[in-house]
Protein backbone atom coordinates (compact mmCIF):
# COMPACT_ATOMS: atom_id res chain seq x y z
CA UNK A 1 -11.20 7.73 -3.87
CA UNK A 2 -13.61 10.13 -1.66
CA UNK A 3 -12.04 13.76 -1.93
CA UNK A 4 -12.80 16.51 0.39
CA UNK A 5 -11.57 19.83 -0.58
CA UNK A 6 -11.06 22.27 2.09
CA UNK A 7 -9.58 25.55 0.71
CA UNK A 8 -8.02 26.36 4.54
CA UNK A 9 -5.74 22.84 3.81
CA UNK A 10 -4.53 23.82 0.20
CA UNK A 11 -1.02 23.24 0.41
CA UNK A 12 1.39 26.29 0.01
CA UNK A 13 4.16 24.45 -2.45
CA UNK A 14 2.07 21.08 -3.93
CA UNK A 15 4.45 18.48 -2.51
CA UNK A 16 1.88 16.81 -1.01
CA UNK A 17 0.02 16.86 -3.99
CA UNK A 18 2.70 15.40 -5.92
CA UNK A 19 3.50 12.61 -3.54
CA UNK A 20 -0.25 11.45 -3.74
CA UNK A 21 -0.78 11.66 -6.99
CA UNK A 22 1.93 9.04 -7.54
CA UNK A 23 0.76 6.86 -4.66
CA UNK A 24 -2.77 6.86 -6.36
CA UNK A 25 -1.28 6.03 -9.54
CA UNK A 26 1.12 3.02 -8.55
CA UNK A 27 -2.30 1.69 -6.03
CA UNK A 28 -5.45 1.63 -7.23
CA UNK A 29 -7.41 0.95 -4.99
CA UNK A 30 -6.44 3.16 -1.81
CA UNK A 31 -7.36 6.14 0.39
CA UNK A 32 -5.68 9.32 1.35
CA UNK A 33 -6.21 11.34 4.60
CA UNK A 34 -4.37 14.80 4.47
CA UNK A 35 -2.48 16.02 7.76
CA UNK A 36 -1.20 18.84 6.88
CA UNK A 37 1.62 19.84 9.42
CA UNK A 38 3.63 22.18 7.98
CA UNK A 39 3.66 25.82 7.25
CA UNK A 40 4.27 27.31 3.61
CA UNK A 41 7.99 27.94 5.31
CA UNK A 42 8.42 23.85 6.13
CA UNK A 43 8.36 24.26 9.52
CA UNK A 44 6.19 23.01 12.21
CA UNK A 45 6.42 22.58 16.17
CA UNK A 46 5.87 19.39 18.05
CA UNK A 47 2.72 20.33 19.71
CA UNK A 48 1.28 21.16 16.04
CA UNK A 49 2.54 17.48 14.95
CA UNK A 50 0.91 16.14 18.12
CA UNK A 51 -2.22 17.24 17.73
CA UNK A 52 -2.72 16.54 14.19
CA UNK A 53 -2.05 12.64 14.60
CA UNK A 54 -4.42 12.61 18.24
């Protein structure tokens, strides 16, 4: 797994975290791109969620 650390993506609440460290532990042998979308609130817009999948 290639990690790049960017301390402007750290998540606010680890979910993300959480839900990849169990994905990387069930599979082996697979990457993970972070998209981060929402705000430390859990909110986001459309145009934000647009943008970050283009």
């Amino acid at each position: 797994m290639t990690e790049k650390y960017d301390k402007d993506n750290d998540g606010e609440n680890g979910h993300g975290t959480s839900c990849a460290s169990t994905i990387k532990r069930e599979f082996n042998d697979v990457e993970i791109f972070v998209v981060k979308v929402l705000g430390k609130d859990g909110r986001t817009n459309r145009q934000i969620f647009k943008d970050a999948f283009s």
